[in-house]
C-alpha atoms as a PDB file:
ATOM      1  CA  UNK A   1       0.000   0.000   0.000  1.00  0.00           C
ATOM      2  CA  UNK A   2       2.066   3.357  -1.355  1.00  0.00           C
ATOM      3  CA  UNK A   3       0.425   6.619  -2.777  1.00  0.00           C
ATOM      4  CA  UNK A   4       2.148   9.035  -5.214  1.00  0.00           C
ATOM      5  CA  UNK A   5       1.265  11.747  -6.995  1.00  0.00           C
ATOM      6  CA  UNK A   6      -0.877  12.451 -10.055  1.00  0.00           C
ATOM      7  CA  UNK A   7       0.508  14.343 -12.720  1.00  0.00           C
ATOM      8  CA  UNK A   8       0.811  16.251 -15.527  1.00  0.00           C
ATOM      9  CA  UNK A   9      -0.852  17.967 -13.945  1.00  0.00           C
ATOM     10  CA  UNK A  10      -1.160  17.815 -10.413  1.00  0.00           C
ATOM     11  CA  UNK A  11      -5.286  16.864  -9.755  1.00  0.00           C
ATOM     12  CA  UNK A  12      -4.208  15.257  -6.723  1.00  0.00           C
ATOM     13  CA  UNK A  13      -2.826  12.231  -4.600  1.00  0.00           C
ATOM     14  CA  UNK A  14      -3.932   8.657  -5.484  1.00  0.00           C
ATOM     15  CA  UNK A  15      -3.781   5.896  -2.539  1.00  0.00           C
ATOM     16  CA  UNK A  16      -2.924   2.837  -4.317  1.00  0.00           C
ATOM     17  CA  UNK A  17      -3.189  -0.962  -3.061  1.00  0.00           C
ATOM     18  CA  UNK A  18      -1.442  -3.605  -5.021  1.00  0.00           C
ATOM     19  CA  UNK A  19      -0.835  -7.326  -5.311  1.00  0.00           C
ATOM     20  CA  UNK A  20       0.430  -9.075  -8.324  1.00  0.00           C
ATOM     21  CA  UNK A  21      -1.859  -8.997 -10.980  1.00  0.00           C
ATOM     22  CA  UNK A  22      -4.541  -6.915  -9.154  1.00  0.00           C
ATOM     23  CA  UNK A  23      -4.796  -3.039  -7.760  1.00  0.00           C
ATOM     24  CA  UNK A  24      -7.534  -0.796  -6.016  1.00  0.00           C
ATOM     25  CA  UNK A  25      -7.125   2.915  -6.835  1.00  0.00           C
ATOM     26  CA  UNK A  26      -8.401   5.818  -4.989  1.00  0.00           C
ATOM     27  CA  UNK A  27      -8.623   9.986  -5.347  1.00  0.00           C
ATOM     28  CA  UNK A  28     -10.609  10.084  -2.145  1.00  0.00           C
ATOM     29  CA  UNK A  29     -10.379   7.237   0.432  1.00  0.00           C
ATOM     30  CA  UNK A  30     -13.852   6.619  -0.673  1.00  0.00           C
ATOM     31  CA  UNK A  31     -14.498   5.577  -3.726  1.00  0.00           C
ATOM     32  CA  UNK A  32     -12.108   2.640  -4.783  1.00  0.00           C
ATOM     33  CA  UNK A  33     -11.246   1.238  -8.132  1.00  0.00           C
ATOM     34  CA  UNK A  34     -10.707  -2.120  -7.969  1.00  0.00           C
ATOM     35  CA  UNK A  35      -8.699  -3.418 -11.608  1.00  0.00           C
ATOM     36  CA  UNK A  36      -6.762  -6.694 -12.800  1.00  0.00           C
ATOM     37  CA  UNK A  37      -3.943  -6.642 -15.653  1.00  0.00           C
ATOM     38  CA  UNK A  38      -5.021  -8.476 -18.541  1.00  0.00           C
ATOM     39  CA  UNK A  39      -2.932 -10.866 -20.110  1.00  0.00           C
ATOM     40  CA  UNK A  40      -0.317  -9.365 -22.713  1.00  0.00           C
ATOM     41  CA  UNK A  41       0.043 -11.110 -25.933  1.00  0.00           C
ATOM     42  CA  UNK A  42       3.407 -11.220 -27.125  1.00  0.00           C
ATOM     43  CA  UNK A  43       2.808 -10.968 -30.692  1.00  0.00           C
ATOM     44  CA  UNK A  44       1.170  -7.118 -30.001  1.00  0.00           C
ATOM     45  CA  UNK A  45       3.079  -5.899 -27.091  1.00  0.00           C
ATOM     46  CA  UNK A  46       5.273  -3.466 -28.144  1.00  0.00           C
ATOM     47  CA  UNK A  47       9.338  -2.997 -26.688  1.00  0.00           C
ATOM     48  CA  UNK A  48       9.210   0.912 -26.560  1.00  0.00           C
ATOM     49  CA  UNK A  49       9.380   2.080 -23.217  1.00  0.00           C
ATOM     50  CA  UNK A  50       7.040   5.332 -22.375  1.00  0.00           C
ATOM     51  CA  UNK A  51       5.026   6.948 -20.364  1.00  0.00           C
ATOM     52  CA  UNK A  52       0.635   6.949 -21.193  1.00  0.00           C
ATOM     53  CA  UNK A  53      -0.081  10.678 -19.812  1.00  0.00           C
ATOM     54  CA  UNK A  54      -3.682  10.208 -20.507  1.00  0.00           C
ATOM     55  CA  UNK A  55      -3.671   7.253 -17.892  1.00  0.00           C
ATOM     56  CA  UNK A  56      -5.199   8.073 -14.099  1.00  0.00           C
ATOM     57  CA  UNK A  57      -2.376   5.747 -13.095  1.00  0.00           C
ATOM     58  CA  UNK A  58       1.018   5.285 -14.975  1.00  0.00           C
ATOM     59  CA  UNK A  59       0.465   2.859 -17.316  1.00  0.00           C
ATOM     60  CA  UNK A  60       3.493   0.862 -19.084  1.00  0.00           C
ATOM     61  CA  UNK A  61       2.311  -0.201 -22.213  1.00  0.00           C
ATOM     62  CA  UNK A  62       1.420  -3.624 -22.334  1.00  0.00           C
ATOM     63  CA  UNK A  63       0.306  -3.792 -18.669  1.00  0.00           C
ATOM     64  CA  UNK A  64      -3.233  -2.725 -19.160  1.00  0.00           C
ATOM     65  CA  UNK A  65      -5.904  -3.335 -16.529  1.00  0.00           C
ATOM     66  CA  UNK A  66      -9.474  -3.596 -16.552  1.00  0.00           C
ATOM     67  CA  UNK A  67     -11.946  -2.313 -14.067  1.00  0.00           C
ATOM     68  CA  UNK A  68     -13.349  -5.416 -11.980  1.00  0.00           C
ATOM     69  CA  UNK A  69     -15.155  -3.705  -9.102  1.00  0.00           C
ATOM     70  CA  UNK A  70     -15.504  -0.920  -7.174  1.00  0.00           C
ATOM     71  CA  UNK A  71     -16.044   0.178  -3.359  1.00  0.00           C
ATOM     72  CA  UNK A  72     -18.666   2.508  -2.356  1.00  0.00           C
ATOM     73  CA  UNK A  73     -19.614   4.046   1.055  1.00  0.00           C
ATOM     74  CA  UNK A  74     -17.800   0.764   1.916  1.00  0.00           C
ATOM     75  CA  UNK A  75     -19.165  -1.698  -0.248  1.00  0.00           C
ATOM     76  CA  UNK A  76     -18.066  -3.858  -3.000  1.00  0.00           C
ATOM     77  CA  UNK A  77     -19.618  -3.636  -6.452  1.00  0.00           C
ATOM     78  CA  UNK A  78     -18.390  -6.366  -8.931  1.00  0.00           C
ATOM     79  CA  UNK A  79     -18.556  -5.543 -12.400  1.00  0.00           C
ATOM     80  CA  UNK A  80     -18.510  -7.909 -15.445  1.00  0.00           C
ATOM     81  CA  UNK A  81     -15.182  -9.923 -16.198  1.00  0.00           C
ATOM     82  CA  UNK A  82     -13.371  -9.872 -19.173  1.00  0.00           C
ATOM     83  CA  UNK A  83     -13.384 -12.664 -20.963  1.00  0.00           C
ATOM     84  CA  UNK A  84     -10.018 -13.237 -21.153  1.00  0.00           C
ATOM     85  CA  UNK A  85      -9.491 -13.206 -17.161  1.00  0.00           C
ATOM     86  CA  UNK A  86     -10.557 -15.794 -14.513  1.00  0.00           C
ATOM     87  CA  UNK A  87     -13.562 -15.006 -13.048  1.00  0.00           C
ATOM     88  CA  UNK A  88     -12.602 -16.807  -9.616  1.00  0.00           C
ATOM     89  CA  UNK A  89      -9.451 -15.095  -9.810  1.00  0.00           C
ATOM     90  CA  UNK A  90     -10.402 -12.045 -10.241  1.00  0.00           C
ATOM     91  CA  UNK A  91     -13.463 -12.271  -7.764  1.00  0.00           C
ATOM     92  CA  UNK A  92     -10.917 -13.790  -4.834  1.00  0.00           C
ATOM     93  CA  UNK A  93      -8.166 -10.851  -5.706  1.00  0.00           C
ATOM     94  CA  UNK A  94     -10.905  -8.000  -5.543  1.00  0.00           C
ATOM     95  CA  UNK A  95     -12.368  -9.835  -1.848  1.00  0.00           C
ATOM     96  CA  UNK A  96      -8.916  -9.294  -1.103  1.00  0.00           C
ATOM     97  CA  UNK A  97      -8.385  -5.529  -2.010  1.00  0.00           C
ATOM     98  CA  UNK A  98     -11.761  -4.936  -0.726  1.00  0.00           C
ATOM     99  CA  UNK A  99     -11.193  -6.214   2.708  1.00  0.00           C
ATOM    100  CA  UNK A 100      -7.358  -4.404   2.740  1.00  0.00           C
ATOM    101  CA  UNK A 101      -8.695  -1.243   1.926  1.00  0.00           C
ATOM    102  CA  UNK A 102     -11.467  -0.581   3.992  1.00  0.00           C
ATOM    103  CA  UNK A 103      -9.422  -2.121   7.262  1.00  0.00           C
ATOM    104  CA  UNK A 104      -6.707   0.422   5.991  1.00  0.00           C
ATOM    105  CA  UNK A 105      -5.554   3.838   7.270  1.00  0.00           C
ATOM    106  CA  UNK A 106      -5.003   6.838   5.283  1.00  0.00           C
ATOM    107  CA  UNK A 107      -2.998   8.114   3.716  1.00  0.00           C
ATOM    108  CA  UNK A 108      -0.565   5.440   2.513  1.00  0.00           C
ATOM    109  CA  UNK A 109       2.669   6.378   2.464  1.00  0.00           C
ATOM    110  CA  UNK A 110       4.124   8.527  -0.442  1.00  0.00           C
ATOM    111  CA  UNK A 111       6.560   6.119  -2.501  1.00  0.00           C
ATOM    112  CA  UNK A 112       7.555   7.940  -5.096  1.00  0.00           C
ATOM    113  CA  UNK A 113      10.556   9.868  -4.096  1.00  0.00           C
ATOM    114  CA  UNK A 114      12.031  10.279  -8.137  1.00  0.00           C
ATOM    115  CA  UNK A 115      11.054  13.547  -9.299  1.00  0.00           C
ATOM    116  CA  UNK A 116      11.539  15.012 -12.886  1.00  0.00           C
ATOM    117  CA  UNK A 117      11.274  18.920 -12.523  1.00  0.00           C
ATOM    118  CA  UNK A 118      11.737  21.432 -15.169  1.00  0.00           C
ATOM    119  CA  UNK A 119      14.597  23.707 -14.120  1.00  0.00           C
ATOM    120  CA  UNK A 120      15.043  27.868 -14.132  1.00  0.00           C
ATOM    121  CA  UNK A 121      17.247  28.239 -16.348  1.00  0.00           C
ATOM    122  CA  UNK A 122      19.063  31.275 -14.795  1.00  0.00           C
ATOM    123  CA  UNK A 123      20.274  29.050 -11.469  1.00  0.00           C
ATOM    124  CA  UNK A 124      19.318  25.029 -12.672  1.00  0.00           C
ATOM    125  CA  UNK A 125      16.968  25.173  -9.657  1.00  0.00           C
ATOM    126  CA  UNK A 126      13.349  23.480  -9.545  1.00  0.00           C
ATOM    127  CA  UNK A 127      10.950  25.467 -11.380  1.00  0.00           C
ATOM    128  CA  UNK A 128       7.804  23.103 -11.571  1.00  0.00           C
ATOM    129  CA  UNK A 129       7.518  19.236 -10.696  1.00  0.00           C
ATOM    130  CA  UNK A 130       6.383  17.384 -13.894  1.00  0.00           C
ATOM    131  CA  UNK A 131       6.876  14.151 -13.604  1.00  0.00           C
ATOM    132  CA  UNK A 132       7.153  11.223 -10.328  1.00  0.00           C
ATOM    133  CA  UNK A 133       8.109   7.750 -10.146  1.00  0.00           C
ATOM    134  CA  UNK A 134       8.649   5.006  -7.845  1.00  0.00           C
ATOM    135  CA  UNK A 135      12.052   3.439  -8.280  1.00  0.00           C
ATOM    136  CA  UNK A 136      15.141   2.909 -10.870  1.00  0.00           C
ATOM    137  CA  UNK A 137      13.128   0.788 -13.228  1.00  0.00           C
ATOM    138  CA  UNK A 138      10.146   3.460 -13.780  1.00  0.00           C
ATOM    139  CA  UNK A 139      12.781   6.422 -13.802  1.00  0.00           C
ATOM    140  CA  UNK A 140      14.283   4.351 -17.230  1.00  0.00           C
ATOM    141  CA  UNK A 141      10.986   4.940 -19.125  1.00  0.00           C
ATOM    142  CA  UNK A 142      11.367   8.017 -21.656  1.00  0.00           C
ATOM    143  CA  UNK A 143      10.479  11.049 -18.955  1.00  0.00           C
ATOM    144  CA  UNK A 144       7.239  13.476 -20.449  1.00  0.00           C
ATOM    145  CA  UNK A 145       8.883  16.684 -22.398  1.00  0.00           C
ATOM    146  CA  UNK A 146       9.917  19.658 -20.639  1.00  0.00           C
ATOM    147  CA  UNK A 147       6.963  21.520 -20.485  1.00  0.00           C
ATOM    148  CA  UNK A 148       4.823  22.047 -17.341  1.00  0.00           C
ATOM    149  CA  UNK A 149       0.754  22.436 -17.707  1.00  0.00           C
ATOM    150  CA  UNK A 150      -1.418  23.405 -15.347  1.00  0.00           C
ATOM    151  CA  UNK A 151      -4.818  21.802 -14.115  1.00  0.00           C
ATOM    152  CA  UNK A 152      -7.410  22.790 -17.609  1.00  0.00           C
ATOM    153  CA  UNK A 153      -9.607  25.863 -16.562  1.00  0.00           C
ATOM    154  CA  UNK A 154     -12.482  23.384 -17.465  1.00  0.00           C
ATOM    155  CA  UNK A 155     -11.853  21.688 -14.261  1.00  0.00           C
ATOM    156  CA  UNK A 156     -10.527  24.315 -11.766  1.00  0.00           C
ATOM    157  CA  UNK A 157     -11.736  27.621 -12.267  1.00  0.00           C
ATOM    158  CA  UNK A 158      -9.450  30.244 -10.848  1.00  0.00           C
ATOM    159  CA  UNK A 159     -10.926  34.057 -10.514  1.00  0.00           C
ATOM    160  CA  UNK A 160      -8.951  36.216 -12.253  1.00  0.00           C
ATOM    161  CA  UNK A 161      -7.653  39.345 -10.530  1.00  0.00           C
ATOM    162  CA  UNK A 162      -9.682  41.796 -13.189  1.00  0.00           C
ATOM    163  CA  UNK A 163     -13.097  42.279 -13.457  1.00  0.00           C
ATOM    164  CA  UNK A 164     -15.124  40.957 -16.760  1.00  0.00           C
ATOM    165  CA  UNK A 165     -13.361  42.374 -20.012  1.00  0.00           C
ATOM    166  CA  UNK A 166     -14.990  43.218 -23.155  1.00  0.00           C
ATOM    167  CA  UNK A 167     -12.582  40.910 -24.884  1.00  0.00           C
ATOM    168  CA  UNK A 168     -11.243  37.894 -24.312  1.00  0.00           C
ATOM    169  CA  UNK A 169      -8.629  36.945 -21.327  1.00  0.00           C
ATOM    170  CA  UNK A 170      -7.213  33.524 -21.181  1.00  0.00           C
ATOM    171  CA  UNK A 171      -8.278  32.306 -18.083  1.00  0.00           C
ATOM    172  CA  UNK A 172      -5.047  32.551 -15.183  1.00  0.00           C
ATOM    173  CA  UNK A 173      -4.303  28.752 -15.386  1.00  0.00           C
ATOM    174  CA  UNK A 174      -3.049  29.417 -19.141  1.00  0.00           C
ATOM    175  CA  UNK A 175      -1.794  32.560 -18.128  1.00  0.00           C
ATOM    176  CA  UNK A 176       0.375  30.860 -15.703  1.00  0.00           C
ATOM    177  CA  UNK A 177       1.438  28.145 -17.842  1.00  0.00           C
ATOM    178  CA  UNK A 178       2.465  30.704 -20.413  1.00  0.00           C
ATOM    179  CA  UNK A 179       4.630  32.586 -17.492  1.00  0.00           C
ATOM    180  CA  UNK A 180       6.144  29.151 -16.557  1.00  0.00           C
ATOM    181  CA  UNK A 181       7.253  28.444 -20.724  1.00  0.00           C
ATOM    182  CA  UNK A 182       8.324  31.870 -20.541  1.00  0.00           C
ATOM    183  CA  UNK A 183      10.830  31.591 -17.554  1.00  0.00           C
ATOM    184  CA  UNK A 184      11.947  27.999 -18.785  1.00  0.00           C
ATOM    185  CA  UNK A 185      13.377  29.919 -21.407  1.00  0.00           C
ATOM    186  CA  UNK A 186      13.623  28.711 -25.284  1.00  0.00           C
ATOM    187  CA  UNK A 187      15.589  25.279 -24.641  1.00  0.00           C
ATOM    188  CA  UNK A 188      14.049  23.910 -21.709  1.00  0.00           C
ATOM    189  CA  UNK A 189      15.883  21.524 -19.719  1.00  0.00           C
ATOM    190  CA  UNK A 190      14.642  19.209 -16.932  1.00  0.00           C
ATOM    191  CA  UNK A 191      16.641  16.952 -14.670  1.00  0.00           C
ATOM    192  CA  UNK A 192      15.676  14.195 -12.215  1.00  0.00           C
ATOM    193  CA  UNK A 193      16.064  14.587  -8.352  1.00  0.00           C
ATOM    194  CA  UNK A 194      16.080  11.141  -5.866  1.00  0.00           C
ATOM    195  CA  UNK A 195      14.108  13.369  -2.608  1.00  0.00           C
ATOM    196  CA  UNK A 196      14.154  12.154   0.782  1.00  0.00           C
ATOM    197  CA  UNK A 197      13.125  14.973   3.813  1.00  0.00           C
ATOM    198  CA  UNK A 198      16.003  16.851   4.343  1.00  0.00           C
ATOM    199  CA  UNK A 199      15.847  18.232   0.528  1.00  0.00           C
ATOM    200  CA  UNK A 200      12.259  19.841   1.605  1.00  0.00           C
ATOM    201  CA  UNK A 201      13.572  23.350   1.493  1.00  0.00           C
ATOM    202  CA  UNK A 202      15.262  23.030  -2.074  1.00  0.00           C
ATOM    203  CA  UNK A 203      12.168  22.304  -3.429  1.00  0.00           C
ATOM    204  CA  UNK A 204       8.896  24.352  -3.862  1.00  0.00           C
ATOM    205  CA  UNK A 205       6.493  23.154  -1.612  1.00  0.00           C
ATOM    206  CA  UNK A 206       3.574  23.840  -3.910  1.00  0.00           C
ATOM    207  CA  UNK A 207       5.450  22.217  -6.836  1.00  0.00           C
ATOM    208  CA  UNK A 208       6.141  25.268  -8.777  1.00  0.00           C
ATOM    209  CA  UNK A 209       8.181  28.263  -7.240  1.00  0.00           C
ATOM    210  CA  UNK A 210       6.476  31.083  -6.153  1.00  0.00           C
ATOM    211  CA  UNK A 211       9.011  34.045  -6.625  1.00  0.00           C
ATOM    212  CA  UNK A 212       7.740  36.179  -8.923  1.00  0.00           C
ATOM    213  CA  UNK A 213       9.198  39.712  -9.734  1.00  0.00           C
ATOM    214  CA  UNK A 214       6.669  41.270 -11.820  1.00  0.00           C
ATOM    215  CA  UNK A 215       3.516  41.406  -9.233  1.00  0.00           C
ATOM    216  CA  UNK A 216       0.650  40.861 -11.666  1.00  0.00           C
ATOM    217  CA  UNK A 217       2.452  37.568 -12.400  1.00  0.00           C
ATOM    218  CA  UNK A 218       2.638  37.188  -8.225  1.00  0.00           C
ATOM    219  CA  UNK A 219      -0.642  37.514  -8.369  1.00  0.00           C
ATOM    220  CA  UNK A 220      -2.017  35.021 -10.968  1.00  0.00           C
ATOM    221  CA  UNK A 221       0.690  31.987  -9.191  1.00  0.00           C
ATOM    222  CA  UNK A 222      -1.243  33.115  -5.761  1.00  0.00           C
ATOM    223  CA  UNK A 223      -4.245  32.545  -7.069  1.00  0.00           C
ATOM    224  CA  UNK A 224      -3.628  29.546  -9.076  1.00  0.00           C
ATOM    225  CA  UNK A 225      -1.648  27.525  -5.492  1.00  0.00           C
ATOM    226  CA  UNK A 226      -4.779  28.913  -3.606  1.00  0.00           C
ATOM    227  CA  UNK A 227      -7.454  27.303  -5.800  1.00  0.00           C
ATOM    228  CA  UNK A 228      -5.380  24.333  -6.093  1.00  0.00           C
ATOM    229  CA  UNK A 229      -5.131  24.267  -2.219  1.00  0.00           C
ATOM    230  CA  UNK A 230      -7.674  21.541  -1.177  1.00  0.00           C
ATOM    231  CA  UNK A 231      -5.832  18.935  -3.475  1.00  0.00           C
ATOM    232  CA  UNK A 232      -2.004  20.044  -2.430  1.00  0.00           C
ATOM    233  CA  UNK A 233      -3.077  19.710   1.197  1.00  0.00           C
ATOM    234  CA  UNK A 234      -2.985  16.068   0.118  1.00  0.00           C
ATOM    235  CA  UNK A 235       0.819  16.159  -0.481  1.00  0.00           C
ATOM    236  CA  UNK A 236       3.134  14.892   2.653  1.00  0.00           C
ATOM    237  CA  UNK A 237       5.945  16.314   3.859  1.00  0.00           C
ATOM    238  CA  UNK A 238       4.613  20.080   3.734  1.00  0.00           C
ATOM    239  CA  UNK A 239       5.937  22.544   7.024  1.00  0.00           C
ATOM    240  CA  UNK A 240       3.623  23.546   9.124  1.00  0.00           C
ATOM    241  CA  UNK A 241       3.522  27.131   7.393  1.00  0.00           C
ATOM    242  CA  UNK A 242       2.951  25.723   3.983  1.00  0.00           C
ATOM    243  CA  UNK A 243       0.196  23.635   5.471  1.00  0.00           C
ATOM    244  CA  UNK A 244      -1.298  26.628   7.827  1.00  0.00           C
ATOM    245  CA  UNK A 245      -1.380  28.670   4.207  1.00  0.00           C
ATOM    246  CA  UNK A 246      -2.681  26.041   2.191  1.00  0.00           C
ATOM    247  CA  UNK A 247      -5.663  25.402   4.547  1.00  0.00           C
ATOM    248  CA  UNK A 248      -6.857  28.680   4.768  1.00  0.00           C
ATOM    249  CA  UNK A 249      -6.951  29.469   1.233  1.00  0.00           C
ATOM    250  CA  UNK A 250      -8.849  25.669   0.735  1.00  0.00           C
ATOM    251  CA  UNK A 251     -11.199  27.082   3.251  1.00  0.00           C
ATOM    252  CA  UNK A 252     -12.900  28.638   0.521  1.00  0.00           C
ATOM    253  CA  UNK A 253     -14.077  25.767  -1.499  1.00  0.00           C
ATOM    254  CA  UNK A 254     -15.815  23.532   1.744  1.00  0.00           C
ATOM    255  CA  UNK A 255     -16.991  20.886  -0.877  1.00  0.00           C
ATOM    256  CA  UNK A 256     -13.713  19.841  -2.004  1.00  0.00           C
ATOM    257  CA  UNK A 257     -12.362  19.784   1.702  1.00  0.00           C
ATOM    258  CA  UNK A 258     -15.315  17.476   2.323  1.00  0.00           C
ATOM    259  CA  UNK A 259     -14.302  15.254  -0.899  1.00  0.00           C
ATOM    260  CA  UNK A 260     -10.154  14.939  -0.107  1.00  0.00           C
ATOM    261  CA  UNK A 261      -9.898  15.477   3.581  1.00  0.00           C
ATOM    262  CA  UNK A 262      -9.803  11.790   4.594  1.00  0.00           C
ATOM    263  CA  UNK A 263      -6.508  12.244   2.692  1.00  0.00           C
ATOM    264  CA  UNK A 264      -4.766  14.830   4.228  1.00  0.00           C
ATOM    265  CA  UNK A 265      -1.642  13.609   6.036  1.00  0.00           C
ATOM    266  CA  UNK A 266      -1.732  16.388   8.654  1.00  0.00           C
ATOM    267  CA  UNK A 267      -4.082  19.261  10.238  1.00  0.00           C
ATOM    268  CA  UNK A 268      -2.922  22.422  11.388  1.00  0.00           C
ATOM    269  CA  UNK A 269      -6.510  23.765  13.148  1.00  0.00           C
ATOM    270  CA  UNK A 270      -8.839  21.147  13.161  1.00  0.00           C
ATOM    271  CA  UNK A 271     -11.515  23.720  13.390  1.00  0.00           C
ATOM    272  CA  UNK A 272     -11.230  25.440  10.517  1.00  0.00           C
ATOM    273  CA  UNK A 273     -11.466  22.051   8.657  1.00  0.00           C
ATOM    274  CA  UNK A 274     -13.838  20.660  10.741  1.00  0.00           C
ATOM    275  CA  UNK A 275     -15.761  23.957  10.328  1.00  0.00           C
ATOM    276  CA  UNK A 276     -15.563  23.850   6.639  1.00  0.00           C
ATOM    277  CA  UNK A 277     -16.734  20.130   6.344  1.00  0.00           C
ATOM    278  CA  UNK A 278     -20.221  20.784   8.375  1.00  0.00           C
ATOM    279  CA  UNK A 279     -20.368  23.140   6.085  1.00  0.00           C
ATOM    280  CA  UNK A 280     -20.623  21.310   3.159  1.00  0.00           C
ATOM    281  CA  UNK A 281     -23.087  19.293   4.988  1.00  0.00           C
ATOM    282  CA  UNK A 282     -25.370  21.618   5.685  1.00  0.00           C
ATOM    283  CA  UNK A 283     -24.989  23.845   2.271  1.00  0.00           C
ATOM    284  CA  UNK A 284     -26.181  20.118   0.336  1.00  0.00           C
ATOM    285  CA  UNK A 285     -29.008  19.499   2.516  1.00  0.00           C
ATOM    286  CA  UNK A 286     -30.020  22.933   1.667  1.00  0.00           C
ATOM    287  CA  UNK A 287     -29.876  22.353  -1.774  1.00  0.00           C
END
């Protein structure tokens, strides 16, 4: 039982329980995915080594799993086999999974200590995190390319600093990820980095620095870490300021507190949090 981190880009932490052929996936701590590697045929698996970024979990190609069952306020929900599986397999290794994750606590440990960040240029420092892995053997596959993206506006809205314009303003996520390319400069380079927790400080908490000269660019990072907040207050090993920060921006969205908090490695004040998921309660029976 490990979790690690989801990118490009960041959405969030995924707690991850694994046996040989078999794994149960979960954004939340409630809602499991419960899945079972097919078996590869040799005549179509291919030998190139990379990376599927569409994939909710990294995916080596030729490894694909199938969705077998699920868990649900705590329950497990089989789904149909695939034919080319064993149904009493499969049924045994999701029983299995099923019992291990809801007996387990969260969060899992963080396992994947190999980062890939693109660097600033001016210094060769960390400039955003876009890539993890778990060991040697995963750092081997051909890394994404050096270019960091943030979550799509589709999916995480972040108020922009002016009011409504007359013509069009790319919403700040693309504004940011423009400021990002920019400061990468025209070759960007990106290097990998083996972390353990005395390298916090060399590293930007948020996983993309947050020193800014011009201020209107300040302002559109701020705003783009503080939307993001509820999901990086899944990440482990923040300081206690980075954490106190992070939870009073997330304050604002009481929904998504409600959705990842069962995932949060630490609290800093328990009743702000607490505060925020009663919240949420009371806002959807209102609704």
């Amino acid at each position: 039982m490990y979790s690690r981190r989801l990118l490009l880009p960041f959405v969030g932490v995924v707690q991850i329980a694994e046996m040989d052929r078999a794994r149960a996936l979960s954004m939340d701590g409630a809602y499991w995915s419960i899945q079972y590697r097919l078996p590869v045929d040799p005549n179509q698996q291919t030998r190139s080594k990379r990376v599927d970024p569409g994939s909710t979990y990294t995916r080596i190609v030729g490894y694909n799993h199938a969705a077998v069952a699920a868990v649900k306020a705590g329950r497990l929900e089989n789904h149909p086999v695939h034919p080319a599986l064993d149904v009493d397999q499969v049924r045994a290794a999701g029983n299995r999974l099923f019992e291990a994750v809801t007996a387990a606590r969260l969060p899992f440990e963080a396992a994947d200590r190999h980062e890939y960040w693109l660097l600033d240029p001016r210094d060769e420092t960390p400039l955003a995190l876009l890539y993890t892995c778990l060991g040697e053997q995963e750092r081997e596959l051909t890394p994404p390319r050096a270019e960091w993206h943030p979550m799509p506006a589709s999916e995480l809205k972040v108020e922009p600093p002016e009011p409504p314009q007359a013509f069009y303003v790319p919403p700040v996520n693309y504004r940011l990820e423009r400021m990002v390319e920019e400061r990468a400069g025209t070759k960007p380079r990106a290097a990998w980095f083996e972390r353990n927790e005395a390298d916090a400080g060399n590293f930007p908490p948020c996983l993309i620095r947050e020193d800014w000269q011009d201020a209107k660019e300040q302002e559109l990072c701020d705003r783009y870490i503080r939307r993001l907040a509820p999901r990086l207050l899944m990440l482990q090993g923040l300081s206690r300021s980075a954490r106190e920060r992070l939870e009073n921006a997330a304050r604002e969205h009481v929904f998504e507190i409600e959705r990842f908090h069962a995932l949060y490695p630490e609290v800093v004040d328990q009743r702000l949090m607490k505060a925020a998921r009663v919240e949420a309660r009371m806002r959807r029976a209102n609704s």
